[in-house]
N, C-alpha and C. Protein backbone atom coordinates (compact mmCIF):
# COMPACT_ATOMS: atom_id res chain seq x y z
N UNK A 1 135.98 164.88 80.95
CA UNK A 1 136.79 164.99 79.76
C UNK A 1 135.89 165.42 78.60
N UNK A 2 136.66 166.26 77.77
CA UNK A 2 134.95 166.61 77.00
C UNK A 2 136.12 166.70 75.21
N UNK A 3 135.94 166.09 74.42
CA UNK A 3 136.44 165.80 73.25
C UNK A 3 136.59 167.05 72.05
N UNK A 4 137.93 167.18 71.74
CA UNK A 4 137.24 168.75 70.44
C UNK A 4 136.55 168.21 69.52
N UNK A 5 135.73 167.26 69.49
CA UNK A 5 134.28 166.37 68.40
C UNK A 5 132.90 167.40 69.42
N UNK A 6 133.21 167.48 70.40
CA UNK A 6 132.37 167.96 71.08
C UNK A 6 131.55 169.24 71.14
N UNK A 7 132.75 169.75 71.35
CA UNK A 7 133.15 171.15 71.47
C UNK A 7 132.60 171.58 69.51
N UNK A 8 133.01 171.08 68.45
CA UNK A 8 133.05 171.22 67.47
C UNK A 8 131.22 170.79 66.90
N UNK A 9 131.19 169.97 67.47
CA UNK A 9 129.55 169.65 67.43
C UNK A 9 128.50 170.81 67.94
N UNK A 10 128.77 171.27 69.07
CA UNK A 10 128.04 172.13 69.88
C UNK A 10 127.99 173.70 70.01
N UNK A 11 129.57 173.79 69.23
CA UNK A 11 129.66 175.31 68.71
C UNK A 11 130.18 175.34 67.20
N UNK A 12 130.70 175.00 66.88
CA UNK A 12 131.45 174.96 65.36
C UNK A 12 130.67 175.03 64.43
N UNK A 13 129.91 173.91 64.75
CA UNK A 13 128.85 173.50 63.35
C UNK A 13 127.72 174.49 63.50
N UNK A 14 127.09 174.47 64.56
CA UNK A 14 126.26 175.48 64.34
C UNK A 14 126.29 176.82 63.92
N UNK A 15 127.51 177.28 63.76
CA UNK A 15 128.30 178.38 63.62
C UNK A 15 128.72 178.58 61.97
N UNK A 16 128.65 177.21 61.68
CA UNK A 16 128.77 176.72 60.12
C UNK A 16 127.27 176.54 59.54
N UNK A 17 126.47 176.44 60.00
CA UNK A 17 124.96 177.11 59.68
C UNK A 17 124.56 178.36 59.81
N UNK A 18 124.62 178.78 60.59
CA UNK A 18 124.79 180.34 60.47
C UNK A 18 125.08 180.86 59.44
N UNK A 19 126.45 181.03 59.28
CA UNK A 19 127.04 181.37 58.10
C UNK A 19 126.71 180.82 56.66
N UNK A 20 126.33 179.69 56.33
CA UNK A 20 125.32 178.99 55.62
C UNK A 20 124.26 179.98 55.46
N UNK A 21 123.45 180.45 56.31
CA UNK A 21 121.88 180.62 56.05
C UNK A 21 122.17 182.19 55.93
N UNK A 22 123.18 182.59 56.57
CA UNK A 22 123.48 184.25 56.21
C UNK A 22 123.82 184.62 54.62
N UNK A 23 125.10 183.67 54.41
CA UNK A 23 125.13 183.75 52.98
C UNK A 23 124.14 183.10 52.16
N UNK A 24 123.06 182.27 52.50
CA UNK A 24 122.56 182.12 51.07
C UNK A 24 120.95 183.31 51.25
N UNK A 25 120.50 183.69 52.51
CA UNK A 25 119.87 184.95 52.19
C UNK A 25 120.26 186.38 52.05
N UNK A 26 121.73 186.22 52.37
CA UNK A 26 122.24 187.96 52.15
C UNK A 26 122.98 187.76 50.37
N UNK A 27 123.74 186.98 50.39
CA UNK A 27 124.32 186.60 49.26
C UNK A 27 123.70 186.37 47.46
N UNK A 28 122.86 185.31 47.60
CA UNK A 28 121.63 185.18 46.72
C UNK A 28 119.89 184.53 46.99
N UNK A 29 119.96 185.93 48.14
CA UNK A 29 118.16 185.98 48.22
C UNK A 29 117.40 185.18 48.16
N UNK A 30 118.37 183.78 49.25
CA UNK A 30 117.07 182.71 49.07
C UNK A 30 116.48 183.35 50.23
N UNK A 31 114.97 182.50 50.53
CA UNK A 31 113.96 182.79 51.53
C UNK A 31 114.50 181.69 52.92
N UNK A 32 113.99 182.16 53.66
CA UNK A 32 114.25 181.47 54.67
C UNK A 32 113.64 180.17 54.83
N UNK A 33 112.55 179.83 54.15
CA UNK A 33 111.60 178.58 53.85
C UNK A 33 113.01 177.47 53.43
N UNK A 34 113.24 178.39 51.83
CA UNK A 34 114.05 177.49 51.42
C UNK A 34 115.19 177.06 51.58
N UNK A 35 116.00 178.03 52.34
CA UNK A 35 117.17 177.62 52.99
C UNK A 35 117.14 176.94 54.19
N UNK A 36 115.92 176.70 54.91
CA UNK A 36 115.50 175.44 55.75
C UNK A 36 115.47 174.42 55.44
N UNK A 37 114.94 174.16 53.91
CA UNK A 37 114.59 172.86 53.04
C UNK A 37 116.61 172.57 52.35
N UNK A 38 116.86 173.69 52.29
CA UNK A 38 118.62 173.22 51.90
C UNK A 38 119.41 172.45 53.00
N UNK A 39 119.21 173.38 54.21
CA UNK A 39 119.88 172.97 55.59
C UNK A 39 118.95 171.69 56.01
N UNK A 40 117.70 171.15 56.01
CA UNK A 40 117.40 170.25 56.63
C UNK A 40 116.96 170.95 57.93
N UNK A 41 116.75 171.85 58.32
CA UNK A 41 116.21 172.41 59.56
C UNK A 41 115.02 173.36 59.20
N UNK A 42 114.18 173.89 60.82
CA UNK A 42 112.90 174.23 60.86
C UNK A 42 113.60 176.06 60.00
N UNK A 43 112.46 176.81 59.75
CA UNK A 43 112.38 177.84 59.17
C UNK A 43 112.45 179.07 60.78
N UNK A 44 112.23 178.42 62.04
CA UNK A 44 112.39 178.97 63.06
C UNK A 44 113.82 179.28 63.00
N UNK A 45 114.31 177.84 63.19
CA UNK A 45 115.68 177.71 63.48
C UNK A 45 116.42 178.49 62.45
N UNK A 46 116.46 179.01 60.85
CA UNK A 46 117.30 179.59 60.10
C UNK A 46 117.25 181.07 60.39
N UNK A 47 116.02 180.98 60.89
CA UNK A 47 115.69 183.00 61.85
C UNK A 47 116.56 182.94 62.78
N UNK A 48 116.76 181.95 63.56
CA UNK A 48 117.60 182.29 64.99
C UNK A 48 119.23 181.86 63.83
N UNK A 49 119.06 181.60 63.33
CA UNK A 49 120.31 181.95 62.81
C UNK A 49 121.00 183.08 62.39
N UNK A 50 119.81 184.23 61.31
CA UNK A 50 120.33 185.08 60.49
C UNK A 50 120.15 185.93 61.78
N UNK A 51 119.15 185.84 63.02
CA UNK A 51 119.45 187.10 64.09
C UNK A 51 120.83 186.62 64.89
N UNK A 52 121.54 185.78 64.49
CA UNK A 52 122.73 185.51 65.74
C UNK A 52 122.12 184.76 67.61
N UNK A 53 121.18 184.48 67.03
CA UNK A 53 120.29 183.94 68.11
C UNK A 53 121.49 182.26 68.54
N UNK A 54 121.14 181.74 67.26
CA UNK A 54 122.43 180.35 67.16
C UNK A 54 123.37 180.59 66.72
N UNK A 55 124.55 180.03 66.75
CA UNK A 55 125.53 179.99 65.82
C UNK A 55 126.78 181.06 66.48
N UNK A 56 127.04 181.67 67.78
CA UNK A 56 127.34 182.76 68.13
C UNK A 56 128.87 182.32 68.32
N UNK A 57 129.72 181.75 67.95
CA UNK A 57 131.31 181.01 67.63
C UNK A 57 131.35 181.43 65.74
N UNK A 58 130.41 182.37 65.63
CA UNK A 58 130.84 182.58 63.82
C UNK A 58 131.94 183.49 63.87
N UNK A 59 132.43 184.18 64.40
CA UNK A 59 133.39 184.96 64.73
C UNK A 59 134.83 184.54 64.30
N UNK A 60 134.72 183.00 64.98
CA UNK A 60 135.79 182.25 64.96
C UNK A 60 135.80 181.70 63.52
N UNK A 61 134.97 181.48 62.67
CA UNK A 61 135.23 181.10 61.25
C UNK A 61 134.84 182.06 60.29
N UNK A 62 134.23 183.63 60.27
CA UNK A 62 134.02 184.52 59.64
C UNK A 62 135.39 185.28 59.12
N UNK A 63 136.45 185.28 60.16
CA UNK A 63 137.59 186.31 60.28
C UNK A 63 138.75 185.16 59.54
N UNK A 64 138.72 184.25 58.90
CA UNK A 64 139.98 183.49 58.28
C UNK A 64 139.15 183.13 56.96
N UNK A 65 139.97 183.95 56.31
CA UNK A 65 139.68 183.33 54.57
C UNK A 65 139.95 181.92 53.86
N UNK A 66 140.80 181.35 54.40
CA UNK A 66 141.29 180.46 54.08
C UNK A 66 139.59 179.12 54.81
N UNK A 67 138.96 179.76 55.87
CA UNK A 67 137.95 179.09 56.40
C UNK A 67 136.69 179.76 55.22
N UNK A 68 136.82 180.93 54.78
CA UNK A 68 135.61 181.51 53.94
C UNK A 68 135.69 180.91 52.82
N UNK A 69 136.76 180.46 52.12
CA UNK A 69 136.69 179.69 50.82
C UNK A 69 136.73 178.85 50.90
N UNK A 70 136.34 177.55 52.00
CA UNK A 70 135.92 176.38 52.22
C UNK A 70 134.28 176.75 52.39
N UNK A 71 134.17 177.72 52.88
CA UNK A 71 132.20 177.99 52.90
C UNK A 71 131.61 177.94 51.69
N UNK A 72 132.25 179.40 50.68
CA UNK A 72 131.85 178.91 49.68
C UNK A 72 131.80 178.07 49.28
N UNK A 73 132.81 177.03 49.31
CA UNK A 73 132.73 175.80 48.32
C UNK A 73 131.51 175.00 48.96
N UNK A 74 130.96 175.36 50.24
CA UNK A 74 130.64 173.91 51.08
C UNK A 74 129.03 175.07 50.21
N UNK A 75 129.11 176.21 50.40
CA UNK A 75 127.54 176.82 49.88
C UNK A 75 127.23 176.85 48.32
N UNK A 76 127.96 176.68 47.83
CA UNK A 76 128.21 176.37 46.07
C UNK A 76 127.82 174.86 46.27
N UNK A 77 128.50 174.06 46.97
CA UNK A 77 127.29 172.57 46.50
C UNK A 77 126.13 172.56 47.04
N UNK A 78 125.80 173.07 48.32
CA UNK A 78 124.24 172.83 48.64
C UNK A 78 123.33 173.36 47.49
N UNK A 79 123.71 174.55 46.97
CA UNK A 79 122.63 175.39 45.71
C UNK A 79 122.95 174.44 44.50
N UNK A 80 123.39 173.56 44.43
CA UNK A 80 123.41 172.23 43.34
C UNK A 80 123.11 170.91 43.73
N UNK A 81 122.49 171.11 45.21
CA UNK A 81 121.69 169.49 46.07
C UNK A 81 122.65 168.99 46.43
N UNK A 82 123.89 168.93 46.47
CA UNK A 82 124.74 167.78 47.12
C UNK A 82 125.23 169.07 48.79
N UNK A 83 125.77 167.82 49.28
CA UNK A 83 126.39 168.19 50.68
C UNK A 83 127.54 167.39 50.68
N UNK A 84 128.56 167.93 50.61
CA UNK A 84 130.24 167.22 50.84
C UNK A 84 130.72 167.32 52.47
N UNK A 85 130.08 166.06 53.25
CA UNK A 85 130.91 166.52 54.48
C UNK A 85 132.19 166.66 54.75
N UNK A 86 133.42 166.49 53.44
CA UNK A 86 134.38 166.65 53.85
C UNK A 86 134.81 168.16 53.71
N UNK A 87 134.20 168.64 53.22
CA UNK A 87 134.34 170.31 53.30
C UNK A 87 134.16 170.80 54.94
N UNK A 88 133.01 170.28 55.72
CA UNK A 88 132.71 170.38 56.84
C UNK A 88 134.49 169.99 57.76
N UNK A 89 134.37 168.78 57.60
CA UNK A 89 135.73 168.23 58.20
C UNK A 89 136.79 169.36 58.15
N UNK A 90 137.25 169.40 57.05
CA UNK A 90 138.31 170.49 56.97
C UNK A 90 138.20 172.19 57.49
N UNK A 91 136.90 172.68 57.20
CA UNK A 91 136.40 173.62 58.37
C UNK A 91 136.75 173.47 59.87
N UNK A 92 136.42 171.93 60.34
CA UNK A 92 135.90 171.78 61.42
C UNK A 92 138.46 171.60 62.50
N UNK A 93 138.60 170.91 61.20
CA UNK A 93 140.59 171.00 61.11
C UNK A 93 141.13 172.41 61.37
N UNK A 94 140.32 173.19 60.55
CA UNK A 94 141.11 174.59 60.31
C UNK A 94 140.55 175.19 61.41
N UNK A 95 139.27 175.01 62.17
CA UNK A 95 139.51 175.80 63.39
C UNK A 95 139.91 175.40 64.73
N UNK A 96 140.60 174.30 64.59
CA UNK A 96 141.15 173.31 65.51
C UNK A 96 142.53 173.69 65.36
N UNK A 97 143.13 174.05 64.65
CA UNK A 97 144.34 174.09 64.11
C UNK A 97 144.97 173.31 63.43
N UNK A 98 143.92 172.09 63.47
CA UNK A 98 144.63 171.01 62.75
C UNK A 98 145.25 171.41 61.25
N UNK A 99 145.83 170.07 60.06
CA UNK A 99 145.86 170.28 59.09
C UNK A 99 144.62 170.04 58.65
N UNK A 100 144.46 171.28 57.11
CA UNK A 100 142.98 171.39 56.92
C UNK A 100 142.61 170.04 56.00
N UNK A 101 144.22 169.51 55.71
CA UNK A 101 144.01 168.00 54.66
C UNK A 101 143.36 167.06 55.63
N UNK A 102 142.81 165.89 54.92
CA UNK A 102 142.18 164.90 54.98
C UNK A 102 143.06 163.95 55.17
């Protein structure tokens, strides 16, 4: 039996880093150092991100706007130090199909 927590852990989120580390070095030119020190992960790991190395389910949250203006919002607080996991949550709703409310 394998849980959509699972499934959402193992492809989703990483897929929600990706997109994270794409937009904040394509978007506003952070370095990859520092968008490691934003994300909490190695400076390896944000490379295998921006090459599509990780994260390869971005597809599934790149192509719905309604999922892109939850990114921004979720990449607009990291560049001000906070992290709202309920932004994550509702990402994690909207590609579930769930409702994206709380």
């Amino acid at each position: 039996m394998k849980l959509k927590c699972e499934e959402m852990a193992s492809k989703i989120l990483p897929a929600i880093r990706a997109e994270i580390a794409i937009k904040l070095y394509t978007e506003y030119g952070i370095k990859q150092m520092e968008i490691s020190k934003i994300l909490g992960i190695t400076q390896g790991a944000v490379s295998h991100y921006l090459t599509s190395f990780r994260g390869k389910e971005r597809e599934r949250i790149r192509n719905n706007p309604e999922i892109n203006r939850e990114m921004d919002k979720l990449v607009s607080s990291l560049l001000k130090g906070k992290f709202e996991d309920e932004i994550i949550c509702r990402i994690c709703k909207m590609v579930n199909g769930s409702s994206p409310s709380l």
